[in-house]
C-alpha atoms as a PDB file:
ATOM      1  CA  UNK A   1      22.703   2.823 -10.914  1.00  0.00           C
ATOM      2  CA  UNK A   2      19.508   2.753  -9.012  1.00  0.00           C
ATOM      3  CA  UNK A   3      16.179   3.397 -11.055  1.00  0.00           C
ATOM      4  CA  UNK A   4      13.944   6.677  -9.377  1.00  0.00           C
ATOM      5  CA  UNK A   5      11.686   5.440  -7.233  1.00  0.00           C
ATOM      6  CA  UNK A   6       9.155   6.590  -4.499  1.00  0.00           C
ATOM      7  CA  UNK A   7       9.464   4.343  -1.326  1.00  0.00           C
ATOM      8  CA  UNK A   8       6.175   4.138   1.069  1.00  0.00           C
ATOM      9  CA  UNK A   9       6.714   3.003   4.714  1.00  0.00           C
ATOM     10  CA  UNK A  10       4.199   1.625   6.518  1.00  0.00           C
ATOM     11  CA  UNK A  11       3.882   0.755  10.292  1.00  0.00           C
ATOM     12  CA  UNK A  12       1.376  -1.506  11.500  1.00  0.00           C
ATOM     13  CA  UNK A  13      -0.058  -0.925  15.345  1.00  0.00           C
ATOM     14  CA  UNK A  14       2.564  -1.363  17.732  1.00  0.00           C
ATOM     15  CA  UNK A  15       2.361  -4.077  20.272  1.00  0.00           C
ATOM     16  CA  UNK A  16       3.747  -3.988  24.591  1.00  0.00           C
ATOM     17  CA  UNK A  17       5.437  -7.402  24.416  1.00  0.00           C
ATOM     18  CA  UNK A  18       6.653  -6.164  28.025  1.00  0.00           C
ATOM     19  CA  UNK A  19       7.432  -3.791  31.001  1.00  0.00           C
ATOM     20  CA  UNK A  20      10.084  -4.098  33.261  1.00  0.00           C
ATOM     21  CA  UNK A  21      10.892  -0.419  35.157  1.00  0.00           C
ATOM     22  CA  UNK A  22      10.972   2.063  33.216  1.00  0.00           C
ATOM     23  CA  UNK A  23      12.062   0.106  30.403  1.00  0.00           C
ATOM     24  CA  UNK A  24       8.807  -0.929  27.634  1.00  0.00           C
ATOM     25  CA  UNK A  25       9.592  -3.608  25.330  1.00  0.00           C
ATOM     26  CA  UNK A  26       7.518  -3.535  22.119  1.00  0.00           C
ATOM     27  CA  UNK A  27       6.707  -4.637  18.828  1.00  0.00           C
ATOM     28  CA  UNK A  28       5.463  -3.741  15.305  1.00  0.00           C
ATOM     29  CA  UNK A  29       4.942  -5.012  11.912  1.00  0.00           C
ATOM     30  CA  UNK A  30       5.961  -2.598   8.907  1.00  0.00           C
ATOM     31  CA  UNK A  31       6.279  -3.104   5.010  1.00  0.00           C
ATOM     32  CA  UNK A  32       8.633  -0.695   2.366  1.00  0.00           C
ATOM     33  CA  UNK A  33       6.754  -0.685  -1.027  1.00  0.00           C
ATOM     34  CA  UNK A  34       8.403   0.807  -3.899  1.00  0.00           C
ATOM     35  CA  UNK A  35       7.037   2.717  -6.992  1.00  0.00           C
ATOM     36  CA  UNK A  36       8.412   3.474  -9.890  1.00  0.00           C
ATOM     37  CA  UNK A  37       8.127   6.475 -12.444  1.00  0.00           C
ATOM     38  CA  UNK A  38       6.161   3.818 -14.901  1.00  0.00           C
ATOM     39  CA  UNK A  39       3.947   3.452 -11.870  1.00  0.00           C
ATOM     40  CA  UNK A  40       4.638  -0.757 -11.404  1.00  0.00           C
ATOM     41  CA  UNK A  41       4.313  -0.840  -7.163  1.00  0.00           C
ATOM     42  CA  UNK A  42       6.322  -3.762  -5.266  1.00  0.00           C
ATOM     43  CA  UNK A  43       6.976  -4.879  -1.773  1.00  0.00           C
ATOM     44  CA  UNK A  44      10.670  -4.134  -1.043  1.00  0.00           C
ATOM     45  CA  UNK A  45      11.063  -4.923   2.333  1.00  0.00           C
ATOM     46  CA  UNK A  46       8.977  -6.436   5.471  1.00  0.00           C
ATOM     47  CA  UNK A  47       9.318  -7.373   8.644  1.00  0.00           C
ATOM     48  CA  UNK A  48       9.420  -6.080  12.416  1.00  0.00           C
ATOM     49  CA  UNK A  49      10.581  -3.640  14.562  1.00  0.00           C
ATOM     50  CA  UNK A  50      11.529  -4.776  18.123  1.00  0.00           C
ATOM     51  CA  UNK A  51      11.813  -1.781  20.598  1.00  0.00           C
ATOM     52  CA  UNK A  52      13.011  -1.245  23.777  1.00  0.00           C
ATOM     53  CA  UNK A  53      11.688   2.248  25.117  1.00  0.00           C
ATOM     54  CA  UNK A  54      12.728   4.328  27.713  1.00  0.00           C
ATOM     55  CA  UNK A  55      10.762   7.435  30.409  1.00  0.00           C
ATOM     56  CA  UNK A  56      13.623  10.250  29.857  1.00  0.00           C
ATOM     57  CA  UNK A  57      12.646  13.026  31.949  1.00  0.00           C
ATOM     58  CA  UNK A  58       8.915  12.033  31.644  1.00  0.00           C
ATOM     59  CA  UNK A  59       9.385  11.496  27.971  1.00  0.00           C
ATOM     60  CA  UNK A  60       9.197   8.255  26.115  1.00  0.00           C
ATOM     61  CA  UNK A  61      12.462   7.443  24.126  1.00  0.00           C
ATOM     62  CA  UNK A  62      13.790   4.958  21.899  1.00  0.00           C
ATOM     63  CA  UNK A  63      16.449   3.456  23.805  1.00  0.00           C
ATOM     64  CA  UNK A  64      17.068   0.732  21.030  1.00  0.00           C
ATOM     65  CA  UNK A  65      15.149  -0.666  17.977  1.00  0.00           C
ATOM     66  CA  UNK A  66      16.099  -3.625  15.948  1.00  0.00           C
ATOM     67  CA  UNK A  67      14.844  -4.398  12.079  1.00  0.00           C
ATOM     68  CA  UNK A  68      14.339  -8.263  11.851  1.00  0.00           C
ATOM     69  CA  UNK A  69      13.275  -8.720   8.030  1.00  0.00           C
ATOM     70  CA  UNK A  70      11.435 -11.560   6.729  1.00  0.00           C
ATOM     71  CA  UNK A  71      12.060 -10.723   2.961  1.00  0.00           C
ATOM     72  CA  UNK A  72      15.436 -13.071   2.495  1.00  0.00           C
ATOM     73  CA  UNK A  73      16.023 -11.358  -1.107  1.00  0.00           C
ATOM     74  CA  UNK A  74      15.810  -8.086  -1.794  1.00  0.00           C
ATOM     75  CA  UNK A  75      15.682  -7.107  -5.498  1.00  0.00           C
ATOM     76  CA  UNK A  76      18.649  -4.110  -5.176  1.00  0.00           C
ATOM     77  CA  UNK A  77      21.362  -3.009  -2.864  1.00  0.00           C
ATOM     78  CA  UNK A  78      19.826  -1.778   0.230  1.00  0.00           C
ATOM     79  CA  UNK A  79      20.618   1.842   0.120  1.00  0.00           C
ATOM     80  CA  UNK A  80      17.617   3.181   1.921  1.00  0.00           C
ATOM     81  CA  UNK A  81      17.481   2.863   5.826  1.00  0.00           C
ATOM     82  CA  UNK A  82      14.610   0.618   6.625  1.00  0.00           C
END
């Protein structure tokens, strides 16, 4: 039983930690805050993305991203994809 909830996801400027080919290494910070229906906001996750991004046909695509979290507790299950 999960209380309702509105979840906010934000995405701080990405930075090129690399280039190598046609292969662009980045990273970026990001937070998850949730809200409940009595309106009480908390942080639920944070942390960094770590991308690798590919040129596809002269498009720009994800070829892998990794979630490395700095919260070491989080409050409920993790049900929602960070």
């Amino acid at each position: 039983v999960y209380p309702e909830h509105t979840s906010r996801h934000m995405v701080g400027n990405c930075l090129i930690t690399g280039v190598d080919g046609d292969v662009i290494r980045s990273e970026a910070n990001y937070v998850v805050f949730q809200t409940r229906l009595d309106g009480e906001t908390k942080i639920f996750n944070a942390g960094k993305y770590v991308d690798e991004i590919v040129r596809v046909d002269g498009e720009l695509k994800f070829r892998s991203r990794s979630c490395v979290y700095d919260t070491h507790r989080i409050q409920t299950l993790l049900v929602t994809p960070i």
